[in-house]
C-alpha atoms as a PDB file:
ATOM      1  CA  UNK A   1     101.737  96.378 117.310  1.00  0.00           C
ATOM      2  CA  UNK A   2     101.178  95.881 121.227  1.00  0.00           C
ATOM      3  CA  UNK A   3      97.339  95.399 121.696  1.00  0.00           C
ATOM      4  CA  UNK A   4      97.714  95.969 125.012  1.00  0.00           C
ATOM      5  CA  UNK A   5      96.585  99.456 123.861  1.00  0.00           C
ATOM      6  CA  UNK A   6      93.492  98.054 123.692  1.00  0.00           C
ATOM      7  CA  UNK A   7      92.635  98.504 126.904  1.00  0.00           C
ATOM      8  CA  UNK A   8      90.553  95.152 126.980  1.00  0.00           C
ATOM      9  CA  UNK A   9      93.176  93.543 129.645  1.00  0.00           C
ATOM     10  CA  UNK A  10      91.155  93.431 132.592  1.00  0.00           C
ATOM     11  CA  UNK A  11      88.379  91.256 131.056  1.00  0.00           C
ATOM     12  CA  UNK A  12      87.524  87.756 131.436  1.00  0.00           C
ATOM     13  CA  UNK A  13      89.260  85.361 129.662  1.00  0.00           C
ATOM     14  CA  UNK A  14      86.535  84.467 127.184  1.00  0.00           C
ATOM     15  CA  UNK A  15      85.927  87.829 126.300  1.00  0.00           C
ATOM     16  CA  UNK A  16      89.781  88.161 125.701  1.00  0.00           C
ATOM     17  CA  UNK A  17      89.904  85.418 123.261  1.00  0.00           C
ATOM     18  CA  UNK A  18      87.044  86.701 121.175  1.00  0.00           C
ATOM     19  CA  UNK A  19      88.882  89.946 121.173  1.00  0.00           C
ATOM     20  CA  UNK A  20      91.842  88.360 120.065  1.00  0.00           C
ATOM     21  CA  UNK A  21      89.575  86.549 117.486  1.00  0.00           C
ATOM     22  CA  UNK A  22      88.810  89.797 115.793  1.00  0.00           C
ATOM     23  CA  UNK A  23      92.157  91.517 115.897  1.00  0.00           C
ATOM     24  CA  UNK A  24      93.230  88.393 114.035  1.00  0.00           C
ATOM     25  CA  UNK A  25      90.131  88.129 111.954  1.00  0.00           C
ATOM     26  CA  UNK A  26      90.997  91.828 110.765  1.00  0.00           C
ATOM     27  CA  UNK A  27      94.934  90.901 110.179  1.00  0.00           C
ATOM     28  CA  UNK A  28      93.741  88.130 108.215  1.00  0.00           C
ATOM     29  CA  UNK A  29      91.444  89.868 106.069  1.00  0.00           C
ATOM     30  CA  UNK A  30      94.070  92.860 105.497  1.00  0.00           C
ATOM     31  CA  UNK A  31      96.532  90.110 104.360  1.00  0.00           C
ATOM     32  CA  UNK A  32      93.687  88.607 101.672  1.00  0.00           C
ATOM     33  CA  UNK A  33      92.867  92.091 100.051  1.00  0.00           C
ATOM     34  CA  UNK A  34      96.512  92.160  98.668  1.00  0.00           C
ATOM     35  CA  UNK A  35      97.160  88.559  98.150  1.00  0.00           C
ATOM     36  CA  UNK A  36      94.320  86.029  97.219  1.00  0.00           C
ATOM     37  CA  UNK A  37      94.171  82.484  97.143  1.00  0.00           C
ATOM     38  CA  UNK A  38      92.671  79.574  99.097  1.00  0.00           C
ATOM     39  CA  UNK A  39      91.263  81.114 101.982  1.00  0.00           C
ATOM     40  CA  UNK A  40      91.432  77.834 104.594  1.00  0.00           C
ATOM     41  CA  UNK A  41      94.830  77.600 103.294  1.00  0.00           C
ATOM     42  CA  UNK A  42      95.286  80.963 104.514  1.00  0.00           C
ATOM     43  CA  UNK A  43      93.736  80.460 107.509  1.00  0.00           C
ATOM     44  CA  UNK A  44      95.424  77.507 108.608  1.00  0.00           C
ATOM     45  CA  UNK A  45      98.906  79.291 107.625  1.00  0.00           C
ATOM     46  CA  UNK A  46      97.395  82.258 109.735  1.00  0.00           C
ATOM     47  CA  UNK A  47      96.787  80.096 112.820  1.00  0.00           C
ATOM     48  CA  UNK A  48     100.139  77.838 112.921  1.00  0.00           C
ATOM     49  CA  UNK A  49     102.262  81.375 112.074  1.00  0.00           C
ATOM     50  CA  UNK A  50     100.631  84.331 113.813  1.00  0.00           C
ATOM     51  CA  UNK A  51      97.650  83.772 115.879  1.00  0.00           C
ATOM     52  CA  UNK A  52     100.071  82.776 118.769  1.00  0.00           C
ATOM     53  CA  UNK A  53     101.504  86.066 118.583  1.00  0.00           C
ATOM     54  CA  UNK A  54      97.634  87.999 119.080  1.00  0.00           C
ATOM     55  CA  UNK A  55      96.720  85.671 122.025  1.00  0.00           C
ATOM     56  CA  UNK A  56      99.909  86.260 124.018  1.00  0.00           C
ATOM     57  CA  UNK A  57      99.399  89.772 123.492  1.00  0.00           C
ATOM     58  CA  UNK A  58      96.047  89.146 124.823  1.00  0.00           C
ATOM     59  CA  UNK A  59      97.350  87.205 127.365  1.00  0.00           C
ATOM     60  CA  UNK A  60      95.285  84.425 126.166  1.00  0.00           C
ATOM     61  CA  UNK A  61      96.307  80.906 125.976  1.00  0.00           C
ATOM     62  CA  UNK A  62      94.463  80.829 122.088  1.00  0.00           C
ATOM     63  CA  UNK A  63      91.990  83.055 120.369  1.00  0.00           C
ATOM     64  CA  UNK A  64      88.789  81.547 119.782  1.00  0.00           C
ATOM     65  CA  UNK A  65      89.215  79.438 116.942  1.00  0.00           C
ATOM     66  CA  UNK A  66      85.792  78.546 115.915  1.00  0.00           C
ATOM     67  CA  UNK A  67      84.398  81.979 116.603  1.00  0.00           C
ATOM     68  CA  UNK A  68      87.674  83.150 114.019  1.00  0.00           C
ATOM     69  CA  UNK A  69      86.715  80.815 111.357  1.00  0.00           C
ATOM     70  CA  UNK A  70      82.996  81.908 111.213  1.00  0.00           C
ATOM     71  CA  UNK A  71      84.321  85.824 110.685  1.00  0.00           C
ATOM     72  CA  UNK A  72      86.295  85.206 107.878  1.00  0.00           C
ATOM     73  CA  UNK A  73      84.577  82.712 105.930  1.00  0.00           C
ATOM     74  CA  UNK A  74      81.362  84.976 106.642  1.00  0.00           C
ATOM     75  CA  UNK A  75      83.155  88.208 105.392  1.00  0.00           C
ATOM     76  CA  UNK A  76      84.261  86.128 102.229  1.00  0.00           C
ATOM     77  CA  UNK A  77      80.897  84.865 101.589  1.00  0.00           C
ATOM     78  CA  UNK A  78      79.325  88.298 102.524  1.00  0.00           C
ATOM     79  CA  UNK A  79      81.950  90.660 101.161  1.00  0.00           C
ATOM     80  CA  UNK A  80      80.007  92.034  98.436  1.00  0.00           C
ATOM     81  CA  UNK A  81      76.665  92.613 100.397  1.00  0.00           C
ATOM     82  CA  UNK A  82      78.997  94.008 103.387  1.00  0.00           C
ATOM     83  CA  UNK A  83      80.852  96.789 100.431  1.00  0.00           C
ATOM     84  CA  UNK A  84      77.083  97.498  99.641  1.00  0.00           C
ATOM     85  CA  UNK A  85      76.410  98.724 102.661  1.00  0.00           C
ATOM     86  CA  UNK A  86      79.887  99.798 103.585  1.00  0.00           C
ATOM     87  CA  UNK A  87      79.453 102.262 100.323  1.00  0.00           C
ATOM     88  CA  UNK A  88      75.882 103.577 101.138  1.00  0.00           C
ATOM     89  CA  UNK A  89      76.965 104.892 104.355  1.00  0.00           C
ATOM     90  CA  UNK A  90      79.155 106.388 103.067  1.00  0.00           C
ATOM     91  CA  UNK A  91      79.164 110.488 103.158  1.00  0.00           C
ATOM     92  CA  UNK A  92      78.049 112.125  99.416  1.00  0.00           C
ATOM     93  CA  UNK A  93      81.489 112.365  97.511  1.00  0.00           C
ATOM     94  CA  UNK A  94      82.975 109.392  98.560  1.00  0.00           C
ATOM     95  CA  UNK A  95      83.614 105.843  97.525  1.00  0.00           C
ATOM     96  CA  UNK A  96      84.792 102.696  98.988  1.00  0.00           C
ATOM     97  CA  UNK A  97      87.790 102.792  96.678  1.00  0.00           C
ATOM     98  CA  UNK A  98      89.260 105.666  98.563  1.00  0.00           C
ATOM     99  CA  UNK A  99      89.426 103.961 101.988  1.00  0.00           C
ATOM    100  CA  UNK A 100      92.524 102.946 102.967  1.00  0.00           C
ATOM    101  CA  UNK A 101      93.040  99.117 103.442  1.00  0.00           C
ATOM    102  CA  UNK A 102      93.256  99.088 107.211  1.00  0.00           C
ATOM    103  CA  UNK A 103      89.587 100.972 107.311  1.00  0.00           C
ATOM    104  CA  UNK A 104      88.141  99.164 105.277  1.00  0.00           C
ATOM    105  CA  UNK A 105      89.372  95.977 106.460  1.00  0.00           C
ATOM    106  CA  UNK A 106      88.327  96.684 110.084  1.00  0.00           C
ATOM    107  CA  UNK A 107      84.935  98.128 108.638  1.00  0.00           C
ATOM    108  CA  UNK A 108      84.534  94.890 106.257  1.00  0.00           C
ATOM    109  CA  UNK A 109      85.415  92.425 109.569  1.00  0.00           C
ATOM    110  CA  UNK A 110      82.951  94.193 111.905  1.00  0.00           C
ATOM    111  CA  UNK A 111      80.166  94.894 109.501  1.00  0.00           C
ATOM    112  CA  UNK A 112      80.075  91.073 108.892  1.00  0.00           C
ATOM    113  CA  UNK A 113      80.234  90.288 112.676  1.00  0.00           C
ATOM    114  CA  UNK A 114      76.947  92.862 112.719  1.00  0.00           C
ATOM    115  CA  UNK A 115      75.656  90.902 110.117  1.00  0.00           C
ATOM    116  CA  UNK A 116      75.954  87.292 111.379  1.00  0.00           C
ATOM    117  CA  UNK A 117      76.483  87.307 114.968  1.00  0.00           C
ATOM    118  CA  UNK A 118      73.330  88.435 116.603  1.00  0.00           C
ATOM    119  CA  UNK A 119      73.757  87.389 120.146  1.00  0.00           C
ATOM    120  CA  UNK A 120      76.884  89.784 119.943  1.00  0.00           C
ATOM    121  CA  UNK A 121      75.446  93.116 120.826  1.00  0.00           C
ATOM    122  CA  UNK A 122      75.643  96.009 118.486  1.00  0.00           C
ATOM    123  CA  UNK A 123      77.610  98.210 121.772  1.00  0.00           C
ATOM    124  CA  UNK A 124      80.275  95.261 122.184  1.00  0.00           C
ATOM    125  CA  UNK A 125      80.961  95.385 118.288  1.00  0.00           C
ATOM    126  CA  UNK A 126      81.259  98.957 117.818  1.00  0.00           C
ATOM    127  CA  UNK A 127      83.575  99.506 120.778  1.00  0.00           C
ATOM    128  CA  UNK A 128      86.049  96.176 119.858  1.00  0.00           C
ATOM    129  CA  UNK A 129      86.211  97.499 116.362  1.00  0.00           C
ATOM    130  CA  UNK A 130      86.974 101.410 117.054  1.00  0.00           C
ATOM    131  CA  UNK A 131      89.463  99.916 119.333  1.00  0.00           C
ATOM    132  CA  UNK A 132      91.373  97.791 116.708  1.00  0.00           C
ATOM    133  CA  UNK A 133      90.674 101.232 114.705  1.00  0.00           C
ATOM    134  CA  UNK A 134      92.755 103.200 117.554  1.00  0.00           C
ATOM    135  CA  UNK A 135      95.598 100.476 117.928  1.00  0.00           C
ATOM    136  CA  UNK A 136      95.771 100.649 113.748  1.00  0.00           C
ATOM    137  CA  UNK A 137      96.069 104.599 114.175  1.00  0.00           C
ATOM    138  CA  UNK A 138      92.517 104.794 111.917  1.00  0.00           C
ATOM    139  CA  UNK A 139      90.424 107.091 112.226  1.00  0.00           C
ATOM    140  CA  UNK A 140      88.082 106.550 114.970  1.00  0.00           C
ATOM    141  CA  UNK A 141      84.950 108.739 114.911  1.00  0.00           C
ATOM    142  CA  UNK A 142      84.850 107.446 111.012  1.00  0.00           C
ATOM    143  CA  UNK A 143      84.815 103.915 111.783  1.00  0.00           C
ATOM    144  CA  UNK A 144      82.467 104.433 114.759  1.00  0.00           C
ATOM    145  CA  UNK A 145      80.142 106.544 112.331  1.00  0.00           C
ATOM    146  CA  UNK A 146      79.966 104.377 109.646  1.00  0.00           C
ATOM    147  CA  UNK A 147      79.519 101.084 112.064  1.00  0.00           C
ATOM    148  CA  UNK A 148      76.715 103.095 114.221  1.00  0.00           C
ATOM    149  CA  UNK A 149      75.265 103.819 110.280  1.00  0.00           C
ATOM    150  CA  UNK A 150      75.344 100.086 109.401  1.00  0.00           C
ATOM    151  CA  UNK A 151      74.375  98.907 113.110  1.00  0.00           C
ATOM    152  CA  UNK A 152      70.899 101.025 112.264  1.00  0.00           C
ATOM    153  CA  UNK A 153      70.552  99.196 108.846  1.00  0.00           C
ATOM    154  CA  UNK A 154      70.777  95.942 110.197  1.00  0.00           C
ATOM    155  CA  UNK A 155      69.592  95.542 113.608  1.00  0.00           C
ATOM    156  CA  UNK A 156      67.271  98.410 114.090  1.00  0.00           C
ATOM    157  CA  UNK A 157      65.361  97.003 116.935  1.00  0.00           C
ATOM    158  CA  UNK A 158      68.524  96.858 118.872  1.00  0.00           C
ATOM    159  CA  UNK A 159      69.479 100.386 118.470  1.00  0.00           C
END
């Protein structure tokens, strides 16, 4: 995949490596719904193997590394709250079981970055994610709708 589709080029270079945090933050967290086991093991595999790869595509020296770590041990701690609310936005009929992996991934990754990272505005969040959505061919307007849902649950005096 060529992120370069993201369209987030022209930004500083902090802003760059927080993208590239995410992107790999959601790659991660794709790779633990199929295959589970010690997550810093994971992690650390995930940052000597691939992260490289995201940051160059970024055209990034490194993601952010810290800001990395705190998504993905957040959405492990978090990830049954984050379904919770994932599922009751959800539109009468459906269930989280029938998203595919790559939604709900990206949905699960952002939803926890909602969650925990208030000084990240609910605007920068929904657009990274529904860009990661495009560049993973999801579905956009669903992810966007379902975010904008959550965004309204959790930080209501920001929307």
């Amino acid at each position: 995949m060529k992120y370069r589709e993201l369209k987030i080029k022209k930004l500083p270079v902090a802003m760059r490596q927080r993208s590239a945090s995410r992107i790999a933050a959601v790659q991660l967290n794709f790779q633990y719904l199929f295959v589970e086991g010690d997550l810093e093991t994971s992690l650390a595999e995930y940052l000597k193997h691939y992260s490289s790869d995201v940051a160059k595509e970024m055209n990034v020296r490194d993601i952010d590394v810290p800001y990395f770590r705190k998504i993905v041990f957040d959405c492990k701690i978090h990830e049954l709250l984050i379904r919770e609310l994932i599922s009751s936005s959800l539109a009468g009929g459906w269930n989280i079981d029938r998203l595919s992996k790559a939604d709900l991934t990206i949905l699960l990754v952002a939803i926890c970055e909602l969650k925990n990272m208030a000084k990240t505005p609910v605007k920068v969040i929904i657009k990274e994610y529904t860009a990661i959505a495009d560049a993973y061919n999801s579905d956009v307007s669903f992810i966007n709708a379902i975010l904008d849902k959550v965004a309204r649950k959790l930080r209501t005096k920001e929307i």
